[in-house]
Protein backbone atom coordinates (compact mmCIF):
# COMPACT_ATOMS: atom_id res chain seq x y z
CA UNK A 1 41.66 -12.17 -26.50
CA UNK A 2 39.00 -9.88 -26.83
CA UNK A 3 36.94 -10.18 -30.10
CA UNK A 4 37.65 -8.44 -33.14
CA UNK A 5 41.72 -7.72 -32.21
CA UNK A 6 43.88 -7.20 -35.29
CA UNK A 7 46.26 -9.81 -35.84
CA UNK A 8 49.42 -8.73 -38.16
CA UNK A 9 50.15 -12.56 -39.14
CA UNK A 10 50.16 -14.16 -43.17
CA UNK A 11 47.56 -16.22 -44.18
CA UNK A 12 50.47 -19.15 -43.65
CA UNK A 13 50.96 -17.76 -40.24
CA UNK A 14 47.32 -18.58 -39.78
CA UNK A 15 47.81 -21.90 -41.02
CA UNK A 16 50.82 -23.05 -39.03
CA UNK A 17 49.24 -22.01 -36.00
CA UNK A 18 46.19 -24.58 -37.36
CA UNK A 19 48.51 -27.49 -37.67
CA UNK A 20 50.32 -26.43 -33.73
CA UNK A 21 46.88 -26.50 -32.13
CA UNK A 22 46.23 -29.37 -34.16
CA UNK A 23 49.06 -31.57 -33.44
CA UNK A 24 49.54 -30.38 -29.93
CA UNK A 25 45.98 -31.38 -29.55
CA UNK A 26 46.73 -34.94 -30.82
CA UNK A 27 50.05 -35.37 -29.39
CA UNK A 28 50.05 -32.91 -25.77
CA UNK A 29 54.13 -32.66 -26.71
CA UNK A 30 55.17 -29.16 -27.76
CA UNK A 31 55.39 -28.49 -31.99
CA UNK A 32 59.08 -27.65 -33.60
CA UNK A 33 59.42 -26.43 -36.91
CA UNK A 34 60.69 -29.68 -38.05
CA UNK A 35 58.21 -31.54 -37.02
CA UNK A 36 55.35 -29.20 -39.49
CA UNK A 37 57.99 -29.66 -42.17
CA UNK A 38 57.74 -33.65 -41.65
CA UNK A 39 54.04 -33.93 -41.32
CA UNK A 40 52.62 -31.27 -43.33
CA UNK A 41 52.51 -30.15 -46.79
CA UNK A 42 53.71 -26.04 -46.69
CA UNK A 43 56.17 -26.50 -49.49
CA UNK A 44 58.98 -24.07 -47.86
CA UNK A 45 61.60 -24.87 -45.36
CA UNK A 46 62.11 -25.53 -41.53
CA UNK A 47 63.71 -21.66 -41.28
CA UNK A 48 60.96 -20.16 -43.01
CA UNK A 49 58.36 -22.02 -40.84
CA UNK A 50 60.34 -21.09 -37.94
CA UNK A 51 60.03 -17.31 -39.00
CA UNK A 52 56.88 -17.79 -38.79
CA UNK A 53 56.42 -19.24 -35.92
CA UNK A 54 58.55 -16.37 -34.22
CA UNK A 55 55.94 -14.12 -35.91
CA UNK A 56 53.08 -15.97 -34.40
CA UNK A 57 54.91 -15.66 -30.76
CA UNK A 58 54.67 -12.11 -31.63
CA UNK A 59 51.44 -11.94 -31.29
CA UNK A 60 51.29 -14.28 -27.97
CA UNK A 61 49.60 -17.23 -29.92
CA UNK A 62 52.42 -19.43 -29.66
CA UNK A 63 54.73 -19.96 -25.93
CA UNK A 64 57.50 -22.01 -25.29
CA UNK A 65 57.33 -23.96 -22.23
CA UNK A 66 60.37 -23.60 -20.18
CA UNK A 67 63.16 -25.12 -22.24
CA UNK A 68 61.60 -26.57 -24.92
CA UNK A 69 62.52 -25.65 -28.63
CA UNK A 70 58.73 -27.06 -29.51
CA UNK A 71 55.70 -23.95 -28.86
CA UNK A 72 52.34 -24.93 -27.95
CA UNK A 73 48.61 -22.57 -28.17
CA UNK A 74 47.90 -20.00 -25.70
CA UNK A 75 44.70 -18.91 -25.09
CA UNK A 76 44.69 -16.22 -27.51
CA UNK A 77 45.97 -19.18 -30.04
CA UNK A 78 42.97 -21.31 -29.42
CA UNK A 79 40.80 -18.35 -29.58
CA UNK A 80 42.43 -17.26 -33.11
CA UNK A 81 41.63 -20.95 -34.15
CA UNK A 82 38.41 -21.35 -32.75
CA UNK A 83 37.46 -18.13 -34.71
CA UNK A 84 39.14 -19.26 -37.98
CA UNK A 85 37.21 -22.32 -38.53
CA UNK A 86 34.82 -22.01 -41.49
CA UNK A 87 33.28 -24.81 -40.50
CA UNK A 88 32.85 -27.75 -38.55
CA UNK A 89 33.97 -30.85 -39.10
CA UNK A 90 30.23 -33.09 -39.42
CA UNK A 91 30.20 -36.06 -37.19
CA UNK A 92 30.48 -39.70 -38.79
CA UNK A 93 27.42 -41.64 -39.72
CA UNK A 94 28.13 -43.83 -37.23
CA UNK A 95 28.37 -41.32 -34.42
CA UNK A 96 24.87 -39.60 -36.00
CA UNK A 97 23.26 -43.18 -35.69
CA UNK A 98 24.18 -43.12 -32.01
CA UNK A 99 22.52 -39.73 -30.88
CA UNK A 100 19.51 -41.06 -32.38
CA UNK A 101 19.39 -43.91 -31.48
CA UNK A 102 20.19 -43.43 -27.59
CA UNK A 103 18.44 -40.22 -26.95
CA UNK A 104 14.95 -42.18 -29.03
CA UNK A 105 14.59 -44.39 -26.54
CA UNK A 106 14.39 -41.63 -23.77
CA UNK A 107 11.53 -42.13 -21.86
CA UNK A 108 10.55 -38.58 -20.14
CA UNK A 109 12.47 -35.28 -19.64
CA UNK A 110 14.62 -36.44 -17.15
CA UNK A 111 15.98 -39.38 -18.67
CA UNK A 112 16.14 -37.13 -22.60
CA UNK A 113 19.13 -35.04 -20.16
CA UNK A 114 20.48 -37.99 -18.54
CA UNK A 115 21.49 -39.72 -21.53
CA UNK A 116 22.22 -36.29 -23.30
CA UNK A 117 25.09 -35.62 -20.88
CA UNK A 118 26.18 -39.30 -20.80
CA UNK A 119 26.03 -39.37 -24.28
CA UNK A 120 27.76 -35.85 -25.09
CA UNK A 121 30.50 -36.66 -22.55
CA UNK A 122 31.09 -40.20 -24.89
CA UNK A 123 31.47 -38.25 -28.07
CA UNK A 124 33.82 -35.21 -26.51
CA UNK A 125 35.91 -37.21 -23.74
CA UNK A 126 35.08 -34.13 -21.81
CA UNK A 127 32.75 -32.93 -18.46
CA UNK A 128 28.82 -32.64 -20.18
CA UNK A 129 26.71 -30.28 -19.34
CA UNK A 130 22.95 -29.60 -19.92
CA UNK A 131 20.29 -26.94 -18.46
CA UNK A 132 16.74 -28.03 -17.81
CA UNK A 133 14.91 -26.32 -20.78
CA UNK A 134 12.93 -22.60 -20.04
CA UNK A 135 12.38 -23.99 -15.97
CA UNK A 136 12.13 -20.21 -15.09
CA UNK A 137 9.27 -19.38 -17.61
CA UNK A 138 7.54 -22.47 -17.06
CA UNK A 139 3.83 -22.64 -16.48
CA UNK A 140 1.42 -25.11 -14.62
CA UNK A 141 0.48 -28.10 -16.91
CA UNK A 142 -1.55 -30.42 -14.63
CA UNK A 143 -1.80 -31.39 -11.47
CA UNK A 144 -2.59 -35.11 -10.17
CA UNK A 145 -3.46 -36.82 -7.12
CA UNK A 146 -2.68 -40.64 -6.71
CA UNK A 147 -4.25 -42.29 -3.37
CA UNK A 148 -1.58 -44.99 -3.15
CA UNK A 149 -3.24 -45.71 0.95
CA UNK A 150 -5.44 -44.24 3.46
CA UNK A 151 -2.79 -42.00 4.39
CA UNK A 152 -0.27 -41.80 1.85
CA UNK A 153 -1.14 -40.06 -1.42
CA UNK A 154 1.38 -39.19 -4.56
CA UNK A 155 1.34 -35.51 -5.62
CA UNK A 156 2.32 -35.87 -9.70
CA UNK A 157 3.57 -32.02 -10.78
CA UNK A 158 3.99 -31.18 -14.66
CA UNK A 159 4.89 -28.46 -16.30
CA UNK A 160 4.52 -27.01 -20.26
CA UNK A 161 8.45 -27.68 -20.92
CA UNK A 162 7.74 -31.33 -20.09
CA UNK A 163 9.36 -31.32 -16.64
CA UNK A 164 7.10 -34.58 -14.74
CA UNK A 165 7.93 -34.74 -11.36
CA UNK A 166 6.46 -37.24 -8.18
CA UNK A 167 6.38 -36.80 -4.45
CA UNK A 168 4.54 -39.39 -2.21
CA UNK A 169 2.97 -37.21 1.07
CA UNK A 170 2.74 -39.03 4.06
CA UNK A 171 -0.91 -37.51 5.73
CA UNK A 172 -1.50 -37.44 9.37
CA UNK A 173 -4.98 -38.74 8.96
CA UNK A 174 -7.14 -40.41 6.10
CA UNK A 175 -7.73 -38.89 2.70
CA UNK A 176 -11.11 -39.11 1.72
CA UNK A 177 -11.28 -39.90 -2.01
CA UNK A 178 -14.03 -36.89 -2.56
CA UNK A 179 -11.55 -34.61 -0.95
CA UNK A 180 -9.12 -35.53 -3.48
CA UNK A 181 -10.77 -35.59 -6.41
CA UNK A 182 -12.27 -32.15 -5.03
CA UNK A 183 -9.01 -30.52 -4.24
CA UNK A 184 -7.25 -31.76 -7.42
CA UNK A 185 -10.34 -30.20 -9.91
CA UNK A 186 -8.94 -26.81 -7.71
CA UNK A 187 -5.89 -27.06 -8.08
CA UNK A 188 -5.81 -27.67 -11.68
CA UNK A 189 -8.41 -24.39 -11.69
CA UNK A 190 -6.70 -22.29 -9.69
CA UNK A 191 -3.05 -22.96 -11.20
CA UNK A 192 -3.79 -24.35 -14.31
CA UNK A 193 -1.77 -22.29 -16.72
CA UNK A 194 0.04 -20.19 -14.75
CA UNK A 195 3.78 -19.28 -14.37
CA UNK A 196 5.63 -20.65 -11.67
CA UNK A 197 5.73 -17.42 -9.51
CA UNK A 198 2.40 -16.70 -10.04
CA UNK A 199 1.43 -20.06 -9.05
CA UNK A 200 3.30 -20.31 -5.98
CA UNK A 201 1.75 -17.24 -4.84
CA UNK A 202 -1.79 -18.88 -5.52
CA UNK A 203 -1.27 -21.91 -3.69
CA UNK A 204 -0.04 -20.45 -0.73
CA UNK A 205 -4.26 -18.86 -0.06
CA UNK A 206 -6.09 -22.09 -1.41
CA UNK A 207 -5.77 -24.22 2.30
CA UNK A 208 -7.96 -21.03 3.71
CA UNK A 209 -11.06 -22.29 1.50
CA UNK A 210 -11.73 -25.78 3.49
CA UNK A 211 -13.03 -26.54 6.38
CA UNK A 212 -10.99 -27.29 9.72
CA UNK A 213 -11.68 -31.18 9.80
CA UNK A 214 -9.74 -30.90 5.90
CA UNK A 215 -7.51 -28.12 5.93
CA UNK A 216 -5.11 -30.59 7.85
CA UNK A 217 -4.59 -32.93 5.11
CA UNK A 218 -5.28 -30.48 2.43
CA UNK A 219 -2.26 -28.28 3.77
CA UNK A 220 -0.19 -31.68 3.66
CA UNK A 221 -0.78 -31.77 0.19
CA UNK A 222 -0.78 -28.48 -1.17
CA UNK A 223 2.53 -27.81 0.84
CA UNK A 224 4.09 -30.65 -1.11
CA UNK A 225 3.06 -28.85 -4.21
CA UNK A 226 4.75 -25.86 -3.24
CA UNK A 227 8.02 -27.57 -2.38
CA UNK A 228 7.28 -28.87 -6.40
CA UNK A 229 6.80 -25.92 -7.64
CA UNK A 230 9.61 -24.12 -5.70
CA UNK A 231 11.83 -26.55 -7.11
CA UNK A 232 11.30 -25.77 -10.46
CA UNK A 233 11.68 -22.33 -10.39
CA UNK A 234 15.35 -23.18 -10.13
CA UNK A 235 17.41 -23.35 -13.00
CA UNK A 236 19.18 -27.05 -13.05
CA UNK A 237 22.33 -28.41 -14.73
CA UNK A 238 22.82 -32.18 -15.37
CA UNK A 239 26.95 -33.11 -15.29
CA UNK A 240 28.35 -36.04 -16.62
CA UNK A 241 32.13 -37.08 -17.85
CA UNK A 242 33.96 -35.37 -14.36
CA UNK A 243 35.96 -38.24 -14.42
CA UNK A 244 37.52 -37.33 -17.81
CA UNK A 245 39.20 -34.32 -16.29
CA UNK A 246 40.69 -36.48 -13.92
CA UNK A 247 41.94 -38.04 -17.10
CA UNK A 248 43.28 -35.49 -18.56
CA UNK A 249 44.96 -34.04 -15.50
CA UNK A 250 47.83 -33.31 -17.23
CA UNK A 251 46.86 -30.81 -18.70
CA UNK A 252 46.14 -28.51 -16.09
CA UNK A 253 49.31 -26.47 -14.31
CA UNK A 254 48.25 -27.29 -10.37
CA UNK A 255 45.52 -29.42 -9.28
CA UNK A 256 42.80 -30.43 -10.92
CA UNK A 257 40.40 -29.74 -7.28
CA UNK A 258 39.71 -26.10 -7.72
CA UNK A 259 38.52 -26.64 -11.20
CA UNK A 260 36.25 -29.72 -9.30
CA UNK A 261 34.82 -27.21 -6.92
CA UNK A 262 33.68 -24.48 -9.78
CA UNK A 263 31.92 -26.64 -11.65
CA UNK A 264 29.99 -28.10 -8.98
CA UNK A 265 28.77 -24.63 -8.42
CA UNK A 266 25.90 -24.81 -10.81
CA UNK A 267 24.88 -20.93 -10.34
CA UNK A 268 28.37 -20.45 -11.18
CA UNK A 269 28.46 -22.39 -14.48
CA UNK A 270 24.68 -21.00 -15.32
CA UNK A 271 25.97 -17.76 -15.13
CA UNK A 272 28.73 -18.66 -17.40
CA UNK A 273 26.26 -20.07 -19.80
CA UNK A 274 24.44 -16.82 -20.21
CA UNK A 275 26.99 -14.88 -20.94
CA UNK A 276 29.13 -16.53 -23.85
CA UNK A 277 28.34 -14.91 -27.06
CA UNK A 278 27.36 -17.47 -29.72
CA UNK A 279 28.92 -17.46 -32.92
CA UNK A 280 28.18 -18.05 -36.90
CA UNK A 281 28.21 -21.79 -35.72
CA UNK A 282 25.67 -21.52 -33.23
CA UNK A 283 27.86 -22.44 -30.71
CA UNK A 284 29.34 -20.52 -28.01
CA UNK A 285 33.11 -20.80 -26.43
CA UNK A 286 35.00 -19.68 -23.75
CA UNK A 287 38.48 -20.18 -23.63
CA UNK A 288 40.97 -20.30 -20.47
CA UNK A 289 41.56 -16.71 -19.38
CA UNK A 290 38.30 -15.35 -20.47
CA UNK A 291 36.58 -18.08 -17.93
CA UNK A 292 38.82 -16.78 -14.95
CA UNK A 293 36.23 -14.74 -13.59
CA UNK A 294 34.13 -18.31 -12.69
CA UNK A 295 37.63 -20.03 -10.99
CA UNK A 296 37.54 -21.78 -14.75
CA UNK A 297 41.22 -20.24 -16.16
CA UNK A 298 42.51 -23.65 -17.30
CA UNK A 299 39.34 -25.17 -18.81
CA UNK A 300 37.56 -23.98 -21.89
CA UNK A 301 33.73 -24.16 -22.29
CA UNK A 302 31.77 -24.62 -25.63
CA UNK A 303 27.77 -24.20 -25.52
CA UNK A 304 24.51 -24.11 -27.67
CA UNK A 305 21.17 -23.41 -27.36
CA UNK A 306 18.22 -25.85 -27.86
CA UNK A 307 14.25 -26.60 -27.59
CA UNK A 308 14.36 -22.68 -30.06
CA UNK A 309 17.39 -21.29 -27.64
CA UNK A 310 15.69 -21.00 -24.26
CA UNK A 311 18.40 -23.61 -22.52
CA UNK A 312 22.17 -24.63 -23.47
CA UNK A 313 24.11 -27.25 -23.11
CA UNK A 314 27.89 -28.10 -23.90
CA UNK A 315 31.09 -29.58 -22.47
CA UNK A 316 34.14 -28.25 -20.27
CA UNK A 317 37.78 -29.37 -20.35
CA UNK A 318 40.69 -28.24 -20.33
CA UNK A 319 42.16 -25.31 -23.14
CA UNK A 320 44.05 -28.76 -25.19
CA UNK A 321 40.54 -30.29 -26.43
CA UNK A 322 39.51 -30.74 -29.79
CA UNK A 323 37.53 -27.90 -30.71
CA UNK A 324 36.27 -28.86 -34.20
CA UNK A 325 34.77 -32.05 -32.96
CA UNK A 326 33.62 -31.12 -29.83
CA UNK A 327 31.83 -28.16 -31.50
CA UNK A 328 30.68 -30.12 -34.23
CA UNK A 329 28.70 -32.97 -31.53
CA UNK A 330 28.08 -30.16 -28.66
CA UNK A 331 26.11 -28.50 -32.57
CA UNK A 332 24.82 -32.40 -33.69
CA UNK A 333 23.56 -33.33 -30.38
CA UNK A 334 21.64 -29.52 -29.31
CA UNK A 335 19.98 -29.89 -32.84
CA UNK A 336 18.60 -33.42 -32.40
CA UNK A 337 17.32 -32.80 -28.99
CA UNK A 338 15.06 -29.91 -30.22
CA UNK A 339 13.88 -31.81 -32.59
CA UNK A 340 13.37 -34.67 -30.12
CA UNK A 341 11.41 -32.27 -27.78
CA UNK A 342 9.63 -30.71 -30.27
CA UNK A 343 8.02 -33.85 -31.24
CA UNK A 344 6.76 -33.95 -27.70
């Protein structure tokens, strides 16, 4: 559904399609007039629910499938929903308690993400997602060289956005600590505050200024760098949870495989990511047909931003997820981890 469409439905219209997406949601079995009647409070009866519900079919935000006299969402239903909600649901106390609690104890970067998408994919029951924060904008933090033996030295690579990361470098011959300490003091001069591009492009002329009995172990090590650096110029997802679409396999119409394959296309899902519109919520979501461009049709994507917008995270599953309290933890758990980074 594209944004903005006119919808010629009542404001009880509206709200039976709320309780369809929301018991369908619960119960994955198709929603008859009857059954709103029995469970929820309208005050009028089963025929004038069903006119509406003919109404809302109308308008393609209700289907039948095949013979059943029940209708379930279609995308344009979970999008009507998705833009009717006020607001979101907040997340228990309890569930609060957790994010803190089990992203506090992160130790670095890479573990803040790990348990970010283990964590998200808890709260959700769906596939987490989160990008490395502002990778492509980086710059050069520090540089370190650890001797760790005569011939084997650890190249320590951090950037402004907190990325750490360690290679050990295996050196053809001896490392003589004054060479280290020397080319580490030029490294950290020459690269020292740059962007990764810029730096890459330095590093690749610093081997030229030692001597021939060096510039054999220097290269070592300064290639090693490179490889670092090269590395973080790429934006990076961390996944957890792809076992709950296994889980929920049901829910797709074929197999579950070509929705496997998309999302282990991390360009793919990055470009995705940059291109849902956020809304009032600060949260962004993609639903079934409007993700069939990525090989996504079935699944339905929400995101946010974090660390002030530069990277998002979020969850994917299928169209039948709880959007109100997936939004409301993808929205609880993007929040804490700027703070958590900002404190860094």
């Amino acid at each position: 559904m594209c944004r903005g469409e006119s919808l010629v439905v009542s404001e009880r219209s509206l709200e039976v399609l709320r309780v369809i997406v929301q018991d369908y949601v619960a119960s994955r079995e198709p929603v008859g007039s009857k059954s709103i009647v029995d469970r929820h409070s309208f005050g009028v009866s089963a025929a004038t629910i069903r006119n509406d519900m003919a109404l809302l079919e109308e308008e393609e935000l209700i289907a039948a499938p095949h013979t059943s006299s029940g209708r379930i969402p279609t995308d344009k239903g979970y999008r009507v929903f998705v833009d009717q909600l006020a607001d979101l649901r907040p997340l228990s106390s309890a569930q609060r308690q957790a994010i803190e609690t089990f992203l506090g104890a992160s130790v670095d970067l890479d573990d803040v993400l790990a348990r970010t998408v283990r964590l998200l994919s808890q709260l959700t029951n769906q596939v987490a997602l989160v990008q490395y924060p502002s990778l492509s904008t980086a710059r050069v933090r520090h540089i370190e060289l650890v001797p760790l033996a005569p011939r084997r030295v650890m190249t320590v690579f951090i950037t402004d956005s907190g990325r750490v990361e360690q290679r050990v470098v295996d050196l053809s011959t001896d490392a003589a600590a004054e060479v280290l300490a020397d080319l580490r003091a030029r490294l950290n001069n020459a690269i020292g505050g740059l962007d990764l591009t810029e730096a890459a492009a330095t590093l690749a002329t610093l081997t030229t200024e030692y001597p021939a009995d060096q510039a054999g172990v220097v290269g070592q090590i300064v290639s090693s760098i490179v490889e670092q650096v090269g590395a973080n110029r790429q934006d990076k997802l961390v996944m957890a949870g792809t076992a709950n679409l296994v889980r929920t396999e049901n829910d797709f119409t074929g197999s579950i495989f070509p929705v496997l394959e998309a999302i282990e296309e991390q360009v793919t899902l990055l470009k995705l990511f940059g291109e849902v519109e956020v809304d009032r919520n600060g949260i962004a979501v993609s639903i079934g047909r409007e993700n069939a461009g990525f090989g996504l049709a079935e699944t339905s994507v929400l995101t946010s931003g974090y660390g002030g917008g530069v990277a998002r995270l979020g969850v994917l599953g299928p169209t039948r997820m709880d959007y109100s309290n997936n939004m409301a933890a993808v929205r609880a758990v993007a929040r804490y981890l700027t703070r958590l980074l900002g404190e860094d």
